[in-house]
PDB file of N, CA and C in Angstrom:
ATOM      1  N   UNK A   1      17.875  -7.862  12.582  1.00  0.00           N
ATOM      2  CA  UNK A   1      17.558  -6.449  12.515  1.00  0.00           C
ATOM      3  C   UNK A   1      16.888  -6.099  11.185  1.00  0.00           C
ATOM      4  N   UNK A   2      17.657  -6.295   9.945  1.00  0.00           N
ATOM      5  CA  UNK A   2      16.829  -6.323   8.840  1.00  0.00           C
ATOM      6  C   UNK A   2      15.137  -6.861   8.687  1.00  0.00           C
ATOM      7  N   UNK A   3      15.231  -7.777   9.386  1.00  0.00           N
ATOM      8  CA  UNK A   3      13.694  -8.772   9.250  1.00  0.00           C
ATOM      9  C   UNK A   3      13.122  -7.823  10.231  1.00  0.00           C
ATOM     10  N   UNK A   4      13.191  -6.981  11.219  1.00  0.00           N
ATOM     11  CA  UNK A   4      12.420  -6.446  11.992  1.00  0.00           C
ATOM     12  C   UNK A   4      11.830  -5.321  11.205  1.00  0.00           C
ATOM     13  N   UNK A   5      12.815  -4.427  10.226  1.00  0.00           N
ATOM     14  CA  UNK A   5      12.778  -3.461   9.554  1.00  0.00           C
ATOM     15  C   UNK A   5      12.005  -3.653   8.263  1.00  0.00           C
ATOM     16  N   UNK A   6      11.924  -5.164   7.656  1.00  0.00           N
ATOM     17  CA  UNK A   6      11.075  -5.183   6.378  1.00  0.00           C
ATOM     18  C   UNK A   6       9.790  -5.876   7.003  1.00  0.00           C
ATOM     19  N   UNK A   7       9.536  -5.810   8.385  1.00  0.00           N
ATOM     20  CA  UNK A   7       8.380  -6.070   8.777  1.00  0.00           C
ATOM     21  C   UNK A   7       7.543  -4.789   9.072  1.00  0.00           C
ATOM     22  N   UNK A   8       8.648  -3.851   9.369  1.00  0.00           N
ATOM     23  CA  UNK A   8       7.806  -2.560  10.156  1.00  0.00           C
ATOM     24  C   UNK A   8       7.391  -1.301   8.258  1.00  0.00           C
ATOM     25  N   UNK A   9       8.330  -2.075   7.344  1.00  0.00           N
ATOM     26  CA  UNK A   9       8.201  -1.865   6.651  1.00  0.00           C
ATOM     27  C   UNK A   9       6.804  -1.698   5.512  1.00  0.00           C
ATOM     28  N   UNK A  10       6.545  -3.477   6.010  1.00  0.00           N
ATOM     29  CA  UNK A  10       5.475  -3.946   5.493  1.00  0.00           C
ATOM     30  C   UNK A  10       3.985  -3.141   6.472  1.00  0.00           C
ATOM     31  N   UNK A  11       3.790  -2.831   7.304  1.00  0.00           N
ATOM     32  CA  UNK A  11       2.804  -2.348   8.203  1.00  0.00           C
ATOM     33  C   UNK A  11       2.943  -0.782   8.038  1.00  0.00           C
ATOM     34  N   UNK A  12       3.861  -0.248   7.771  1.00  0.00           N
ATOM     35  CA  UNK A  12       3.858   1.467   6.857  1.00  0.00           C
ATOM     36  C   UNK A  12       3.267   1.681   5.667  1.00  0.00           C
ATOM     37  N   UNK A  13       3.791   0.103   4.938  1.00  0.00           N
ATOM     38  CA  UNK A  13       2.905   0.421   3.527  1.00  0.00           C
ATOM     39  C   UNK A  13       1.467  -0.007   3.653  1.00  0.00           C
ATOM     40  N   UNK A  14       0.858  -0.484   4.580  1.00  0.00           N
ATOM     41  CA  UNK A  14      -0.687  -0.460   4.758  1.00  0.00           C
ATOM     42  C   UNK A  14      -0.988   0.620   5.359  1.00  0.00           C
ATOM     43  N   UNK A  15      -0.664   1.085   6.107  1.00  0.00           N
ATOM     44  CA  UNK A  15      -0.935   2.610   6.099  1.00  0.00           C
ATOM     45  C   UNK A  15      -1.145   3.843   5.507  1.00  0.00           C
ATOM     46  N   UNK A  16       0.395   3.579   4.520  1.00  0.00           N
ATOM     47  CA  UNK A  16       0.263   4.372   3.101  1.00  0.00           C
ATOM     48  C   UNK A  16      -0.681   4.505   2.352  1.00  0.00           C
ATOM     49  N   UNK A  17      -1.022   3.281   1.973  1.00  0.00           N
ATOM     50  CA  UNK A  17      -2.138   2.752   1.355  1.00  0.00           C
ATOM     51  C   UNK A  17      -3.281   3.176   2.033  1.00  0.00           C
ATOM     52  N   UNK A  18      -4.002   3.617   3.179  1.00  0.00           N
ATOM     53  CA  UNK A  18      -5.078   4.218   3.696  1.00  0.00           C
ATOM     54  C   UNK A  18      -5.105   5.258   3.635  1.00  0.00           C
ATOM     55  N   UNK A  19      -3.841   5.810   3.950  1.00  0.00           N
ATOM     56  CA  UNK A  19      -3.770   7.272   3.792  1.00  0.00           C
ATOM     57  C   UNK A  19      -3.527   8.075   2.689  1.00  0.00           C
ATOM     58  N   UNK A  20      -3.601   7.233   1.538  1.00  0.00           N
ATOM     59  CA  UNK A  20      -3.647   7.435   0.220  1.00  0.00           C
ATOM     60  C   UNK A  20      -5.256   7.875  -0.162  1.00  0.00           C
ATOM     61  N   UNK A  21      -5.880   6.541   0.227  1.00  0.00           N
ATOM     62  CA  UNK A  21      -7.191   6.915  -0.337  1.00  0.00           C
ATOM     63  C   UNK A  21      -8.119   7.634   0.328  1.00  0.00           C
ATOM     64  N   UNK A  22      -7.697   8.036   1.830  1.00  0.00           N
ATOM     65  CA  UNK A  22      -8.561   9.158   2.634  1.00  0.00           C
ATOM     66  C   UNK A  22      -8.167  10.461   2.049  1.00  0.00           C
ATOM     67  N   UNK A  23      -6.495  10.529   1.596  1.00  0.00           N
ATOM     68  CA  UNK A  23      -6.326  12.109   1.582  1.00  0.00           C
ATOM     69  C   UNK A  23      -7.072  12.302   0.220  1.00  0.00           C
ATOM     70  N   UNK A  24      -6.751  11.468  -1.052  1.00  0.00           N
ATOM     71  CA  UNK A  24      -7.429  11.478  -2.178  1.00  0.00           C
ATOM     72  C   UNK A  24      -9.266  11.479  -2.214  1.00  0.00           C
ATOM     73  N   UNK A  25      -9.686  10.987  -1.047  1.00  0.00           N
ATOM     74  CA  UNK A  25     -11.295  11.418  -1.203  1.00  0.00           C
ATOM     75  C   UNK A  25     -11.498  12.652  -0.300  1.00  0.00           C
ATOM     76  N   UNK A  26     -10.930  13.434   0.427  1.00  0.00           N
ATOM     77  CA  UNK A  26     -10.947  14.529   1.266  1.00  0.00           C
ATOM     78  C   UNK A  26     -10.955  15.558   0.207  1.00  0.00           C
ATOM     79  N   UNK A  27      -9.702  15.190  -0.579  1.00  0.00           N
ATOM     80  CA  UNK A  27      -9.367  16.130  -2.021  1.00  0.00           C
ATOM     81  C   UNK A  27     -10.633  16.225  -2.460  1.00  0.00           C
ATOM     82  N   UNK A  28     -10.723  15.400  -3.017  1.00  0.00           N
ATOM     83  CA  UNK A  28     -12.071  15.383  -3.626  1.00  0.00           C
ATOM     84  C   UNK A  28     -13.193  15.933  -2.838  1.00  0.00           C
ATOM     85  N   UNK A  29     -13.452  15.324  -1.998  1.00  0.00           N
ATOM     86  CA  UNK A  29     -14.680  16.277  -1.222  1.00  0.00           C
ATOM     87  C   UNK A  29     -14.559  17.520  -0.909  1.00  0.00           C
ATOM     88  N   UNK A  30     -13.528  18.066  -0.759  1.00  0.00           N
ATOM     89  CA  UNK A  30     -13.192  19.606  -0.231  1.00  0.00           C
ATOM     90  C   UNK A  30     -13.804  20.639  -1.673  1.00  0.00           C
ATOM     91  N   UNK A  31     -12.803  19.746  -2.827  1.00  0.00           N
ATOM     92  CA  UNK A  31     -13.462  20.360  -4.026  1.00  0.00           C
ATOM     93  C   UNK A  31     -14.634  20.659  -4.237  1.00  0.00           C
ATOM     94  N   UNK A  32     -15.476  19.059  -3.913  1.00  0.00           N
ATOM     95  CA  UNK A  32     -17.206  19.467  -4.603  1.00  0.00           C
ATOM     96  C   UNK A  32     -17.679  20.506  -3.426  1.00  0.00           C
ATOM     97  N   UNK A  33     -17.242  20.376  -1.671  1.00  0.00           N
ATOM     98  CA  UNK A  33     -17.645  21.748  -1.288  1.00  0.00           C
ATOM     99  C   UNK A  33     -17.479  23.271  -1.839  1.00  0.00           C
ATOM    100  N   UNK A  34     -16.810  23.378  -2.390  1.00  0.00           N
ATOM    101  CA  UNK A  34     -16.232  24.939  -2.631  1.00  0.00           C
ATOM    102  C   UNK A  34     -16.933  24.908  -3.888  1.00  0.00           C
ATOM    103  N   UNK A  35     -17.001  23.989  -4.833  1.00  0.00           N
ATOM    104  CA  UNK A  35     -17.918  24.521  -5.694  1.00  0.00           C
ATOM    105  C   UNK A  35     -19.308  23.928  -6.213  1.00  0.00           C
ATOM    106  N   UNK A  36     -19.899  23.184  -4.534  1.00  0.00           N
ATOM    107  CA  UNK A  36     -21.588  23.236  -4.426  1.00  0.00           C
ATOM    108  C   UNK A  36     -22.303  22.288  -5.731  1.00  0.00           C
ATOM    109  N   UNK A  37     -21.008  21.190  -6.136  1.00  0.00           N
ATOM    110  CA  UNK A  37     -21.296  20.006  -6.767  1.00  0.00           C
ATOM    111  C   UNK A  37     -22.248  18.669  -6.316  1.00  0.00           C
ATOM    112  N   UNK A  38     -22.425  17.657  -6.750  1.00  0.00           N
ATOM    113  CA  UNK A  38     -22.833  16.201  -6.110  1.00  0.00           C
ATOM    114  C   UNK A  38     -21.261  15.754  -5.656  1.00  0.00           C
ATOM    115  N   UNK A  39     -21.336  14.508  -5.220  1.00  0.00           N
ATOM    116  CA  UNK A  39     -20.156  14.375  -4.733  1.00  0.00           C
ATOM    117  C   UNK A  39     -19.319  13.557  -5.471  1.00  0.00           C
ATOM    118  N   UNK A  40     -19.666  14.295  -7.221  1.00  0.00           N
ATOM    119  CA  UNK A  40     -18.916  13.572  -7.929  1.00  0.00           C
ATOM    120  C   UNK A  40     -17.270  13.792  -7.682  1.00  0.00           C
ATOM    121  N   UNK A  41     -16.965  14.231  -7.348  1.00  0.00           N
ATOM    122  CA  UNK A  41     -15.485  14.304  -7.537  1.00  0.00           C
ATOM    123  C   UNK A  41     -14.775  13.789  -6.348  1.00  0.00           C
ATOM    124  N   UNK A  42     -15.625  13.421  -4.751  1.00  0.00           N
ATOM    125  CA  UNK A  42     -15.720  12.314  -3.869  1.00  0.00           C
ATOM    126  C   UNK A  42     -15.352  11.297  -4.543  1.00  0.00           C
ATOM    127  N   UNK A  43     -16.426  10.864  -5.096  1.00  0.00           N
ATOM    128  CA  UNK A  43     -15.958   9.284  -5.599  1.00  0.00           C
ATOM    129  C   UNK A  43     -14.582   9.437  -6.837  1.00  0.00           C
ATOM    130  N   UNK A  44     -14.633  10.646  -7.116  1.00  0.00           N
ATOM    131  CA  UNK A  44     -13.135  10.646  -8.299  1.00  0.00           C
ATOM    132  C   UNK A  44     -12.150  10.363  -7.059  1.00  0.00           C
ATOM    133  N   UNK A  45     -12.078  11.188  -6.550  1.00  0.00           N
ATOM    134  CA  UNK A  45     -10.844  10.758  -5.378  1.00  0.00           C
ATOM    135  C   UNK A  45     -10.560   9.385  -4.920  1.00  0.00           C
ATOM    136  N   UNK A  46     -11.902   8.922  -4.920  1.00  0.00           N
ATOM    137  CA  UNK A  46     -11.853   7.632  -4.325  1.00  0.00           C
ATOM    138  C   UNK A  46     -11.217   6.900  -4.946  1.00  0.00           C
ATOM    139  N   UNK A  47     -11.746   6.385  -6.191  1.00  0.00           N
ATOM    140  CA  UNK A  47     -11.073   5.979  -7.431  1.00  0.00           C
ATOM    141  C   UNK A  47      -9.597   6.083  -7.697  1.00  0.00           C
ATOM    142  N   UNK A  48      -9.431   7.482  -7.755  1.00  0.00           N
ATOM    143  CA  UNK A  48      -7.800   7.888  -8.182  1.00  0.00           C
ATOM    144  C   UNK A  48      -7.318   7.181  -6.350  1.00  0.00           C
ATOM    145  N   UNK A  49      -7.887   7.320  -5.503  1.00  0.00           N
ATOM    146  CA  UNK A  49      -6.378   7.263  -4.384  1.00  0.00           C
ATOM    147  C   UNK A  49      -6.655   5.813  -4.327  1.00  0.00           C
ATOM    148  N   UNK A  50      -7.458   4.704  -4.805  1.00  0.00           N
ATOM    149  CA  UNK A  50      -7.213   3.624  -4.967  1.00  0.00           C
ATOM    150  C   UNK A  50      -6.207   3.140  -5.941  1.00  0.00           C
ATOM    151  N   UNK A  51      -6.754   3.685  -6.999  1.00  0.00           N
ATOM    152  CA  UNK A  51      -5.102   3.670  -8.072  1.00  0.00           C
ATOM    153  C   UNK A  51      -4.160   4.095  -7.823  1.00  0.00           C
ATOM    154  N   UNK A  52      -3.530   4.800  -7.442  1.00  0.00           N
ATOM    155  CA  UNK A  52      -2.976   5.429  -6.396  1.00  0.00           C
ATOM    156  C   UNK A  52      -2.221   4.168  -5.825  1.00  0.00           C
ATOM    157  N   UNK A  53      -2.849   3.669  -4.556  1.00  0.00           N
ATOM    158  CA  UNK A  53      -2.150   2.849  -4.284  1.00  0.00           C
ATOM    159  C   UNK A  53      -1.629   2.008  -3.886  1.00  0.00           C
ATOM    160  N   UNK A  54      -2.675   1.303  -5.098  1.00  0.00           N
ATOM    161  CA  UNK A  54      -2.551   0.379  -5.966  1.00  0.00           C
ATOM    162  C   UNK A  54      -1.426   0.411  -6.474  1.00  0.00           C
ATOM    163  N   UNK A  55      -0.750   1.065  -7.018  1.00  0.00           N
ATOM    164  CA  UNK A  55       0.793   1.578  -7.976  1.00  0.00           C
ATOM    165  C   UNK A  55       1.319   1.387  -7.352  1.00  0.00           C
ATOM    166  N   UNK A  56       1.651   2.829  -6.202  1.00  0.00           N
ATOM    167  CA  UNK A  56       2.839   3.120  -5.124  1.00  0.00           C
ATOM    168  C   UNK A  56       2.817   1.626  -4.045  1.00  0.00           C
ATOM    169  N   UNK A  57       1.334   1.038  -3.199  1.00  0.00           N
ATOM    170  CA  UNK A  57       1.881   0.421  -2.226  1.00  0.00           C
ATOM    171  C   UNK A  57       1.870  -1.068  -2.846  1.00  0.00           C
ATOM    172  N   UNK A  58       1.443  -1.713  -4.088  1.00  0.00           N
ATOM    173  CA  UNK A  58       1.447  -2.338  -4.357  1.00  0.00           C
ATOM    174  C   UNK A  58       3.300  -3.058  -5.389  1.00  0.00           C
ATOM    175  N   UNK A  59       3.655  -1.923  -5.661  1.00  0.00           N
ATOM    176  CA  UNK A  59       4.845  -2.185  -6.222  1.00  0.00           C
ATOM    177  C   UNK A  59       5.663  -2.365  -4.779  1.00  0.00           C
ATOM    178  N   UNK A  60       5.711  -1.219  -3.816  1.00  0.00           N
ATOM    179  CA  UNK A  60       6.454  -1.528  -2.638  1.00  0.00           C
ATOM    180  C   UNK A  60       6.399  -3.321  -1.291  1.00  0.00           C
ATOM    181  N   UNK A  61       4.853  -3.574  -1.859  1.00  0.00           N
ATOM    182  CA  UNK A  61       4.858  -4.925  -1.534  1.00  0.00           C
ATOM    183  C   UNK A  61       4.978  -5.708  -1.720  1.00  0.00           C
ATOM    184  N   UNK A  62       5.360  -5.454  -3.845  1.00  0.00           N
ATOM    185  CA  UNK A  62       6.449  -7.148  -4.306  1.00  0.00           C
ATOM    186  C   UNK A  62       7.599  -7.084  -3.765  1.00  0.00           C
ATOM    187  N   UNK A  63       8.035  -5.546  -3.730  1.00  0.00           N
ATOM    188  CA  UNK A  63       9.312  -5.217  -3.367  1.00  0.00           C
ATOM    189  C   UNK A  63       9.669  -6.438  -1.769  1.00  0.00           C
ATOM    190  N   UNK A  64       8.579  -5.899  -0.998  1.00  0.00           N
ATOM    191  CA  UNK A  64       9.133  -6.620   0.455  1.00  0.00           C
ATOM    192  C   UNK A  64       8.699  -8.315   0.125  1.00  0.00           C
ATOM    193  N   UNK A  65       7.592  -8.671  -0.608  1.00  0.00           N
ATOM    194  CA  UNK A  65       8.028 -10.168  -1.075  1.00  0.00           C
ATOM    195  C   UNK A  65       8.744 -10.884  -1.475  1.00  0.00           C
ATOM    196  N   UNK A  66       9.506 -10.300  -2.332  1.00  0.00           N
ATOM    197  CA  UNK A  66      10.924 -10.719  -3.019  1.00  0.00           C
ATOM    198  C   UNK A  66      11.883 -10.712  -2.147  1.00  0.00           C
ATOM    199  N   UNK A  67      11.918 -10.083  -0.913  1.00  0.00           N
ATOM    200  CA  UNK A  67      12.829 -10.135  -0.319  1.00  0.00           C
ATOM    201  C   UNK A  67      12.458 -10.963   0.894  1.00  0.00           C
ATOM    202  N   UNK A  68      11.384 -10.521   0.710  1.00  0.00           N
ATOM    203  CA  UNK A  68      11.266 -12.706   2.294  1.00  0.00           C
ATOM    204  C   UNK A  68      11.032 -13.798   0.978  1.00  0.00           C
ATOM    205  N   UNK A  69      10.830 -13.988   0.191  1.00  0.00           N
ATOM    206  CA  UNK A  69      11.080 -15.237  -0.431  1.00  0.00           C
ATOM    207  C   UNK A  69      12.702 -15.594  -0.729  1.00  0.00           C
ATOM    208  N   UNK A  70      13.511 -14.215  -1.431  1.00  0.00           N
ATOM    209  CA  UNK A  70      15.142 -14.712  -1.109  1.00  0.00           C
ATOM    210  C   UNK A  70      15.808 -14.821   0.187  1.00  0.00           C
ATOM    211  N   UNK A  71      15.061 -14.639   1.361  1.00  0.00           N
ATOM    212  CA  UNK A  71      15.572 -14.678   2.654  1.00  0.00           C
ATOM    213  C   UNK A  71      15.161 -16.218   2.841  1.00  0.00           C
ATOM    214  N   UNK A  72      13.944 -16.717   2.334  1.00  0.00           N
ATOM    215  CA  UNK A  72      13.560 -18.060   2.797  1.00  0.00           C
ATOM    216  C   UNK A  72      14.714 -19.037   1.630  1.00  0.00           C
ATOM    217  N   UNK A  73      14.850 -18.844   0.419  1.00  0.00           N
ATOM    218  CA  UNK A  73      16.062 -19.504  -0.689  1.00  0.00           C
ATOM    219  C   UNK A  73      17.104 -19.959   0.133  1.00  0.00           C
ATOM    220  N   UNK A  74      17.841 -18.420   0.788  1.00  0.00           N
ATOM    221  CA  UNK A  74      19.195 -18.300   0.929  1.00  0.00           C
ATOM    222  C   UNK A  74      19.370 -18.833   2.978  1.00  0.00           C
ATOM    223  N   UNK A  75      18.199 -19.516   3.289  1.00  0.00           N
ATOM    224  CA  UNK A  75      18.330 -19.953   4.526  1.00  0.00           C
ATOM    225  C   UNK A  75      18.410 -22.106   3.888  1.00  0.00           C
ATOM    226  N   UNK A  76      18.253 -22.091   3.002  1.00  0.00           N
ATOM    227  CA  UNK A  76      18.613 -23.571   2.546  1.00  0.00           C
ATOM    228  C   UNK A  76      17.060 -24.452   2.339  1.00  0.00           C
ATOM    229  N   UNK A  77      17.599 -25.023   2.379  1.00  0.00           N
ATOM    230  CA  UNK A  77      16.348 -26.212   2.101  1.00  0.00           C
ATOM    231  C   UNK A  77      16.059 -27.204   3.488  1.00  0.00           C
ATOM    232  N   UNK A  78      14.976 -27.100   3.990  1.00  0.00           N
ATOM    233  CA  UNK A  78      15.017 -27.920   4.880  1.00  0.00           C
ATOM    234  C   UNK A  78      15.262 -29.572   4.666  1.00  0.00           C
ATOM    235  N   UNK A  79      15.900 -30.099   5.710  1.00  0.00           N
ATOM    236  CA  UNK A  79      16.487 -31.721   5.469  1.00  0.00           C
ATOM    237  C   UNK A  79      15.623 -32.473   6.162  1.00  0.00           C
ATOM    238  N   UNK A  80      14.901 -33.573   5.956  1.00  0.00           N
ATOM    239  CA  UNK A  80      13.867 -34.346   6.624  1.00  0.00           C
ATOM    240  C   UNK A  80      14.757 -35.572   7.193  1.00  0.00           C
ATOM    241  N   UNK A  81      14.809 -35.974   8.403  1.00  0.00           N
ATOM    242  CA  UNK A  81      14.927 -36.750   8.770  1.00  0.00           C
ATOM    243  C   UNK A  81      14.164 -38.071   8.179  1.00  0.00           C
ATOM    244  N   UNK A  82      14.887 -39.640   8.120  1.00  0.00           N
ATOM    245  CA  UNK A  82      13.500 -40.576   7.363  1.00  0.00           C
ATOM    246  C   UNK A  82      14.503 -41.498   8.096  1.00  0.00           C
TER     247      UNK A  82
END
């Protein structure tokens, strides 16, 4: 049950991560509409919701690595037959 949950886990935070950098360039674009700019502040969004997350979904995906690499530790070492 856990392994199902840090899988569905892992496929939320790629999502996150998209929906990070669409809402962050929307931001941005909504801005340069209203005040009849280039679309500099488009690409600011872009930028920031890549950093963005970069931070948030990237820390949350050592998070779920660390935890399938101690799931693979704490299942033993495989024994080779010879």
């Amino acid at each position: 049950m856990n392994k199902m949950l840090i899988n569905a886990l892992d496929q939320l935070n790629n999502l996150l991560a998209a929906a990070l950098i669409i809402v962050c360039a929307v931001v941005g674009y909504s801005y340069d509409s209203m005040n009849g700019t280039m679309p500099t502040f488009t690409i600011i969004g872009l930028i920031a919701g890549f950093a963005l997350a970069a931070v948030v979904c990237g820390l949350l995906a050592t998070l779920i690595e660390i935890e399938k690499h101690l799931r693979k530790l704490a299942s033993g070492p495989a024994i080779k037959a010879d």
